[in-house]
PDB file of N, CA and C in Angstrom:
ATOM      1  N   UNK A   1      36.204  87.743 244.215  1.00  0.00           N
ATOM      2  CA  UNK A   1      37.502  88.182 243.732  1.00  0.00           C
ATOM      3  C   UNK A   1      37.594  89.709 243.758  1.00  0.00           C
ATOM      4  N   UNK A   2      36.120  90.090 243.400  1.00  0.00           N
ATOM      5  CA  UNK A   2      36.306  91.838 243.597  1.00  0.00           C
ATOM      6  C   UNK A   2      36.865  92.431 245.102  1.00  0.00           C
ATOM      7  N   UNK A   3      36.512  92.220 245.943  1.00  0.00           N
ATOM      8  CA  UNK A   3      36.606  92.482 247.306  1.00  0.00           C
ATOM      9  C   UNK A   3      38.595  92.272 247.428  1.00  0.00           C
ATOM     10  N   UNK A   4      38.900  91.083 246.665  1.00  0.00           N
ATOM     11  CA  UNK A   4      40.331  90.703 247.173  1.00  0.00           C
ATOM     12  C   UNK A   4      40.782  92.142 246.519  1.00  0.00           C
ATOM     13  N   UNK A   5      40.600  91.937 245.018  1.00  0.00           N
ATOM     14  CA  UNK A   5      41.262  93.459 244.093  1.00  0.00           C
ATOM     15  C   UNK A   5      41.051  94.473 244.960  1.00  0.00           C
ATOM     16  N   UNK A   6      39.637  94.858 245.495  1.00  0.00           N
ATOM     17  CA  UNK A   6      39.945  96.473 246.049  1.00  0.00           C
ATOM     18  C   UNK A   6      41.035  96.443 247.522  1.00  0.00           C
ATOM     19  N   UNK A   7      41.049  95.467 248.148  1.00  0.00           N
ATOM     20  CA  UNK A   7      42.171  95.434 249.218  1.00  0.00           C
ATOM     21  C   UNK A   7      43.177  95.293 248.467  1.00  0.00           C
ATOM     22  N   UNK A   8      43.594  94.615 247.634  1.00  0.00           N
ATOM     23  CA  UNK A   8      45.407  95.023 247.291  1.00  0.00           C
ATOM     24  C   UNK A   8      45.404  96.231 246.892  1.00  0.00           C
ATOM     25  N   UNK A   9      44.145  96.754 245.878  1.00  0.00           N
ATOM     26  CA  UNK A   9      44.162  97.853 245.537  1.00  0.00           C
ATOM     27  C   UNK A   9      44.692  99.216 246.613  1.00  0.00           C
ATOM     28  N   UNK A  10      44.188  99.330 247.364  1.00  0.00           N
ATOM     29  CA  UNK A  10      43.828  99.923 248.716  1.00  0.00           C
ATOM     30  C   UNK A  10      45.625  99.994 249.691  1.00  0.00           C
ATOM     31  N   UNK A  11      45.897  98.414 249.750  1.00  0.00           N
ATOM     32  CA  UNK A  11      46.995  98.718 250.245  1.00  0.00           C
ATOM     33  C   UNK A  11      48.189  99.311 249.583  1.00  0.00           C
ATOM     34  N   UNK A  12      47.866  98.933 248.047  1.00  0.00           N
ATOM     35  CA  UNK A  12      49.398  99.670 247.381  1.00  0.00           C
ATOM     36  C   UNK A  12      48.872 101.241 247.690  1.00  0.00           C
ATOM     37  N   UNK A  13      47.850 101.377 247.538  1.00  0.00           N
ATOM     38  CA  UNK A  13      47.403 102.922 247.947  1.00  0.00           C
ATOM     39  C   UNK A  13      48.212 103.638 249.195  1.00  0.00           C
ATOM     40  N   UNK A  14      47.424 102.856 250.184  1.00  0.00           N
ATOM     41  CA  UNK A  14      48.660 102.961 251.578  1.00  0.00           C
ATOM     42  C   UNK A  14      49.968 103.186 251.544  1.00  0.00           C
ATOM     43  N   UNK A  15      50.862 101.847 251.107  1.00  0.00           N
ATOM     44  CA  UNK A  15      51.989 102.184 250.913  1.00  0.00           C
ATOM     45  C   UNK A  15      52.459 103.246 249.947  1.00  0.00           C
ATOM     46  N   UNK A  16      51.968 103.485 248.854  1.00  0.00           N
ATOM     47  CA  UNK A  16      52.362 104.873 248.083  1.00  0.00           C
ATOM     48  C   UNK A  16      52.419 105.930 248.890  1.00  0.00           C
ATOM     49  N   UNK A  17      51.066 106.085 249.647  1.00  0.00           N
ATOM     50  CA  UNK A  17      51.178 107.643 250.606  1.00  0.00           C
ATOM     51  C   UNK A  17      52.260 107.448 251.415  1.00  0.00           C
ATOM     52  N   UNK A  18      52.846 106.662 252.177  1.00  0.00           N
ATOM     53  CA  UNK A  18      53.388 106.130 253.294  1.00  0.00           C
ATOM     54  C   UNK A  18      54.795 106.973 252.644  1.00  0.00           C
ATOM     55  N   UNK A  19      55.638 106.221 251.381  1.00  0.00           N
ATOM     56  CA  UNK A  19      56.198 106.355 250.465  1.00  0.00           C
ATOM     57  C   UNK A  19      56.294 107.898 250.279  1.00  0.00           C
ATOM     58  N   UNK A  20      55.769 108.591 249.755  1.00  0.00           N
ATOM     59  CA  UNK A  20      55.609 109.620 249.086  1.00  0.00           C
ATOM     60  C   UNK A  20      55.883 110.558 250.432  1.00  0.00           C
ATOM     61  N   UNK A  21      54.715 110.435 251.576  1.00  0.00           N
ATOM     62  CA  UNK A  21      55.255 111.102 253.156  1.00  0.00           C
ATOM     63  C   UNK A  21      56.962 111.541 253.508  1.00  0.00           C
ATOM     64  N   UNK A  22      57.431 110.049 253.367  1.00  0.00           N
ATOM     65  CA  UNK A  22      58.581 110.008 254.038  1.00  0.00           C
ATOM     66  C   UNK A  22      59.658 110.778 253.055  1.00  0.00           C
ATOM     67  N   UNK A  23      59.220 110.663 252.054  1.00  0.00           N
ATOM     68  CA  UNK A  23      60.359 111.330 251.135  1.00  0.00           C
ATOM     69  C   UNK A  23      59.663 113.004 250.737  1.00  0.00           C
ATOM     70  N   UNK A  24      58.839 113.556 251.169  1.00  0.00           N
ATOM     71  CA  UNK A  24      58.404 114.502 251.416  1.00  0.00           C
ATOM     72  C   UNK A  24      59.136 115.145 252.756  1.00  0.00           C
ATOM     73  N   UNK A  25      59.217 114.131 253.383  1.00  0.00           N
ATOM     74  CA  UNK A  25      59.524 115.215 255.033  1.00  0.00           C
ATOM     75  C   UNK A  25      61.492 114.999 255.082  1.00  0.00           C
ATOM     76  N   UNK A  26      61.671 114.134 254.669  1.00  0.00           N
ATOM     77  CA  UNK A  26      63.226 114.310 253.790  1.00  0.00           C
ATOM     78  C   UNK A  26      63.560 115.089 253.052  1.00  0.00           C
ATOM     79  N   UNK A  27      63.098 115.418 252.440  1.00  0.00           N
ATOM     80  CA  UNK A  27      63.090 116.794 251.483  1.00  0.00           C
ATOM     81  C   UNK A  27      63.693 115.775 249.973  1.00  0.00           C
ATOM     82  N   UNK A  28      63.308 114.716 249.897  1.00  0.00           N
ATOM     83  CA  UNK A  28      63.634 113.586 248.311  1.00  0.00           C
ATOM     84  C   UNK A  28      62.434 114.103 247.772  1.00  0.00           C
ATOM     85  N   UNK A  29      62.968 113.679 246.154  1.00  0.00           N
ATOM     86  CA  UNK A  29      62.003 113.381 244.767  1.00  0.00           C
ATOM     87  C   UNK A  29      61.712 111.735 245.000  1.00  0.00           C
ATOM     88  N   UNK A  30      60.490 111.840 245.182  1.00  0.00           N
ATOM     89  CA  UNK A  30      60.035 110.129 245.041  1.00  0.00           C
ATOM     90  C   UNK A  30      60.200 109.521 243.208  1.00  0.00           C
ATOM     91  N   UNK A  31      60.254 110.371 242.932  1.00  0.00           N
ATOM     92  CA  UNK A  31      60.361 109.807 241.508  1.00  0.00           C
ATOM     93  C   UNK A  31      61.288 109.248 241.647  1.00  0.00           C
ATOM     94  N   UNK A  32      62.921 109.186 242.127  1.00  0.00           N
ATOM     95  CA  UNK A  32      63.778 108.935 242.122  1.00  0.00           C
ATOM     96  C   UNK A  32      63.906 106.872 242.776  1.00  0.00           C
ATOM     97  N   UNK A  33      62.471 106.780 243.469  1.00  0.00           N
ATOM     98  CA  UNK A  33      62.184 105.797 244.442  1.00  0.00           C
ATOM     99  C   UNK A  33      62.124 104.740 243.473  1.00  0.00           C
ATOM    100  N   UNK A  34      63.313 103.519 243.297  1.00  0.00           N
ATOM    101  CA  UNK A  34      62.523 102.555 242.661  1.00  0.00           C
ATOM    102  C   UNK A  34      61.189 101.846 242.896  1.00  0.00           C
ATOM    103  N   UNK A  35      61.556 101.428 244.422  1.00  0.00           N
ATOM    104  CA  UNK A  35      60.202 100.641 245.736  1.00  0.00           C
ATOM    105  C   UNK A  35      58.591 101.903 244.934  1.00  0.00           C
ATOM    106  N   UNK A  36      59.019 102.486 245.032  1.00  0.00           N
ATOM    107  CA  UNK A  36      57.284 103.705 244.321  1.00  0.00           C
ATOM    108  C   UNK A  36      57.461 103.403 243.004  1.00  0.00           C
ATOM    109  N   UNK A  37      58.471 103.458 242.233  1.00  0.00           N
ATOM    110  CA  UNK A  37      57.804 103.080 240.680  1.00  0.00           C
ATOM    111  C   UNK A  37      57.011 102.121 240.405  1.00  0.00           C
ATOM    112  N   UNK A  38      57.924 100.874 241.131  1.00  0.00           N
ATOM    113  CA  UNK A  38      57.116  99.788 240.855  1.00  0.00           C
ATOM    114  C   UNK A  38      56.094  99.562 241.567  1.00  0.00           C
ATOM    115  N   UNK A  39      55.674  99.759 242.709  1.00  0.00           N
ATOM    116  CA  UNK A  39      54.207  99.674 243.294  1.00  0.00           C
ATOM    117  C   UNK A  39      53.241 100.634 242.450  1.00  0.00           C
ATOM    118  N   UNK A  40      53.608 101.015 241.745  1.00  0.00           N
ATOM    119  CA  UNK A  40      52.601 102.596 241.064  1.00  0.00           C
ATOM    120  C   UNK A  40      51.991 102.162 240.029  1.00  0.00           C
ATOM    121  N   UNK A  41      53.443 100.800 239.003  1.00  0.00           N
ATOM    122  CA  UNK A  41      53.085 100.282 237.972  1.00  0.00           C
ATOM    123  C   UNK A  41      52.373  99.067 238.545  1.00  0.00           C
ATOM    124  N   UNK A  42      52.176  98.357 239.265  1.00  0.00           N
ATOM    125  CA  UNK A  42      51.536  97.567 240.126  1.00  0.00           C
ATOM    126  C   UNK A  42      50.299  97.854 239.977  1.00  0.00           C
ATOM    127  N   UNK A  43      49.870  98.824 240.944  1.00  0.00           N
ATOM    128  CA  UNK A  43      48.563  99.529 240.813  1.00  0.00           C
ATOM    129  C   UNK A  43      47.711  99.519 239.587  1.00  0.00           C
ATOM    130  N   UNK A  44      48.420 100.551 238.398  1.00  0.00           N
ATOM    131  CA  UNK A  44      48.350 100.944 237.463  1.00  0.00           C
ATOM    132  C   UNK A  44      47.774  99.861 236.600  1.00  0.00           C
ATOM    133  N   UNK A  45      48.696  98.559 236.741  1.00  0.00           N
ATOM    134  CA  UNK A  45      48.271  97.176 236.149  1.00  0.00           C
ATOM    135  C   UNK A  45      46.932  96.701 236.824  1.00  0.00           C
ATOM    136  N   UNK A  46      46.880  96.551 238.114  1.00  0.00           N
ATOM    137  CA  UNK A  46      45.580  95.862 238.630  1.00  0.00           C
ATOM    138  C   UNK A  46      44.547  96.696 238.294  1.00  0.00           C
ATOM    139  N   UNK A  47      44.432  97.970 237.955  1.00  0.00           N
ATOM    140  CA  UNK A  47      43.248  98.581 237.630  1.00  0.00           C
ATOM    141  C   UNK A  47      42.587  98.389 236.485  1.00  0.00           C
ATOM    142  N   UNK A  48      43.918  98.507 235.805  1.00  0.00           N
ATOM    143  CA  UNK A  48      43.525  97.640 234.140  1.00  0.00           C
ATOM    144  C   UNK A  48      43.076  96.608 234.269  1.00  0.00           C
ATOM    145  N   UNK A  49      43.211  95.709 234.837  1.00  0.00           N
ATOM    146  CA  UNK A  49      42.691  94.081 234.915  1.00  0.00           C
ATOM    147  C   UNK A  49      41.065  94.460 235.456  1.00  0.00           C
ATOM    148  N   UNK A  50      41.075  95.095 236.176  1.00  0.00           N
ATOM    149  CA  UNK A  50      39.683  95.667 237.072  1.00  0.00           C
ATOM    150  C   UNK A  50      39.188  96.052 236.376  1.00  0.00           C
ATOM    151  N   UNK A  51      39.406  97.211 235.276  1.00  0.00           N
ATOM    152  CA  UNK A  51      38.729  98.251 233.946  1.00  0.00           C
ATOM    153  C   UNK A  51      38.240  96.996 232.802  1.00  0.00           C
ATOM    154  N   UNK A  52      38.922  95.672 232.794  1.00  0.00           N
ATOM    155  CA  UNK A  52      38.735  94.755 232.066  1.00  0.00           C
ATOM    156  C   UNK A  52      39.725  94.725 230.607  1.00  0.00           C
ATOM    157  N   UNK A  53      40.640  96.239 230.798  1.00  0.00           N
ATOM    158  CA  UNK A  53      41.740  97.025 229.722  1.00  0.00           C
ATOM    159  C   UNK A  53      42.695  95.288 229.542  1.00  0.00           C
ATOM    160  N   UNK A  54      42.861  94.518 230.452  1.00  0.00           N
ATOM    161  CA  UNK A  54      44.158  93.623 230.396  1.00  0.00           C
ATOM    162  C   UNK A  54      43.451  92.401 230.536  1.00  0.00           C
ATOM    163  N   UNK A  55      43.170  91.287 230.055  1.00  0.00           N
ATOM    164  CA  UNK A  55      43.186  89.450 230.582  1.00  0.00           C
ATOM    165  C   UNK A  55      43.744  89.246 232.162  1.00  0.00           C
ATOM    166  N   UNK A  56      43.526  88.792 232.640  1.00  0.00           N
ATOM    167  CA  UNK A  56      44.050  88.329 233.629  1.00  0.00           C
ATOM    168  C   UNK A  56      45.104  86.665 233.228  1.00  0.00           C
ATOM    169  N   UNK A  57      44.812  86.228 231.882  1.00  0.00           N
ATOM    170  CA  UNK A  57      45.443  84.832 231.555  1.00  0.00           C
ATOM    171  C   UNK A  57      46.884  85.841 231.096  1.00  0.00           C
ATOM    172  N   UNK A  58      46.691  87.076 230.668  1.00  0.00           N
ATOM    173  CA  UNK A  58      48.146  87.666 230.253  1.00  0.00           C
ATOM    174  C   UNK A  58      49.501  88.599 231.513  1.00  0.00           C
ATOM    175  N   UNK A  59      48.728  88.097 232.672  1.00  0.00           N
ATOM    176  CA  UNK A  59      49.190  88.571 233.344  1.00  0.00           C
ATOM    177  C   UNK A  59      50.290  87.394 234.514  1.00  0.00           C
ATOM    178  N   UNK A  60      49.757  86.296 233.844  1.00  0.00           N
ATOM    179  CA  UNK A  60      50.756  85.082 234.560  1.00  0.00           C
ATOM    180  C   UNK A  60      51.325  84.063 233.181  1.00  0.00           C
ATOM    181  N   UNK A  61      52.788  83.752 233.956  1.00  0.00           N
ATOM    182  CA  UNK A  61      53.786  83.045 232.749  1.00  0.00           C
ATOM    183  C   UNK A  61      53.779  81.857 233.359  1.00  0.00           C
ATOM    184  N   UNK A  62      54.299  80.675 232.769  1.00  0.00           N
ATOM    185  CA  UNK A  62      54.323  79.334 233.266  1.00  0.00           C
ATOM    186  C   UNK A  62      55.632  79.569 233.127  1.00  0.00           C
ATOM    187  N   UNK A  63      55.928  79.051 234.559  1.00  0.00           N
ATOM    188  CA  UNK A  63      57.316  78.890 234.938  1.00  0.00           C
ATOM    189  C   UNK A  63      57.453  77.768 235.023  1.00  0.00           C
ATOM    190  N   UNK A  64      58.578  76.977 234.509  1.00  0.00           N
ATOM    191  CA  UNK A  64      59.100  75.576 234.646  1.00  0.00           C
ATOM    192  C   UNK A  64      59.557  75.251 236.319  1.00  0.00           C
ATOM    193  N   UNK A  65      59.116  74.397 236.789  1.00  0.00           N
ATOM    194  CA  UNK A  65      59.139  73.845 237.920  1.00  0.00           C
ATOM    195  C   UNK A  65      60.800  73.385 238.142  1.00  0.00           C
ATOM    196  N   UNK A  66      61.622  74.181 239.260  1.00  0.00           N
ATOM    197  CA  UNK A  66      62.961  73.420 239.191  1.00  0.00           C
ATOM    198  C   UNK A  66      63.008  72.383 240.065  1.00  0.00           C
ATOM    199  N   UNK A  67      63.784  71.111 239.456  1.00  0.00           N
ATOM    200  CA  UNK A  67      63.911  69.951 240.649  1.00  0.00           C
ATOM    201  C   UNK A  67      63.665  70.414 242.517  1.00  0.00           C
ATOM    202  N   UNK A  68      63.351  69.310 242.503  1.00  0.00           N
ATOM    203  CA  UNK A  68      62.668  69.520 244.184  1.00  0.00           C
ATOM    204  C   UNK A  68      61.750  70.195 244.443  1.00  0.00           C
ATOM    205  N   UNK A  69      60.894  71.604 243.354  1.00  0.00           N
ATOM    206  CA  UNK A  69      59.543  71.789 243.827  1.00  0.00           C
ATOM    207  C   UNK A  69      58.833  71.705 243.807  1.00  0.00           C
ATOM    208  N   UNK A  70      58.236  70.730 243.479  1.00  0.00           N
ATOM    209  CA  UNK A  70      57.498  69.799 242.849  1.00  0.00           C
ATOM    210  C   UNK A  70      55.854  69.853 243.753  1.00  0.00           C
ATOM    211  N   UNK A  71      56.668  69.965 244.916  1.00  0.00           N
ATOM    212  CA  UNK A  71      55.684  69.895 246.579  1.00  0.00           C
ATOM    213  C   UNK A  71      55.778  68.257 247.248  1.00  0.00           C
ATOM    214  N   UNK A  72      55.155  68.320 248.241  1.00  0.00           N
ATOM    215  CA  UNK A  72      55.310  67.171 248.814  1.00  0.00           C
ATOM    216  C   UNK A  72      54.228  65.939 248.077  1.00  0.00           C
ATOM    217  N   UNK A  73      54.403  65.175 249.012  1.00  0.00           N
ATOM    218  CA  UNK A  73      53.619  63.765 248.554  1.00  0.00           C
ATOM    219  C   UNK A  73      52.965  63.431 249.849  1.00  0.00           C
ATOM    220  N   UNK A  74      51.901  63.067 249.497  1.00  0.00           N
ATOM    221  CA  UNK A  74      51.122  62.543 250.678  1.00  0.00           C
ATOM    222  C   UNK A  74      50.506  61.251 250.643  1.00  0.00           C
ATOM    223  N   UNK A  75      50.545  60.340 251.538  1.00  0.00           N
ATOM    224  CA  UNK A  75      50.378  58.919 251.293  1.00  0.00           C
ATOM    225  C   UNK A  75      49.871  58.456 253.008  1.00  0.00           C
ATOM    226  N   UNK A  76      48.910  57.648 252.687  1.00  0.00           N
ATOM    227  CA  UNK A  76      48.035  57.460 254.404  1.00  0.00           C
ATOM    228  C   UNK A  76      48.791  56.443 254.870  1.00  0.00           C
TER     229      UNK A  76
END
């Protein structure tokens, strides 16, 4: 599971610079970027889970299943 964390880790990394570049050579405030806030708080969260700061059971909600997604059925 460690290996999966440092690749998401890694790619929100990516996309932040990517992010931050383009609105650099635009002459924008990325602060202004919703798409960068929330990948930042993203980050910010998985590290905590990584630091051991957060549960990982507090980080998912049970969502009620709406009719039809139930998934398929399989029968031989």
């Amino acid at each position: 599971m460690n290996s999966a964390l440092d690749k998401l880790d890694h790619a929100f990394g990516e996309v932040l610079v990517i992010l931050e570049q383009e609105a650099s050579s635009q002459g924008r405030d990325i602060r202004g970027n919703s798409l960068f806030s929330k990948l930042r708080g993203w980050k910010d969260e998985l590290e905590k889970i990584r630091l051991g700061e957060k549960g990982l059971s507090d980080t998912f909600e049970r969502v009620p299943l709406k009719e039809g997604q139930e998934g398929g059925l399989f029968t031989d």
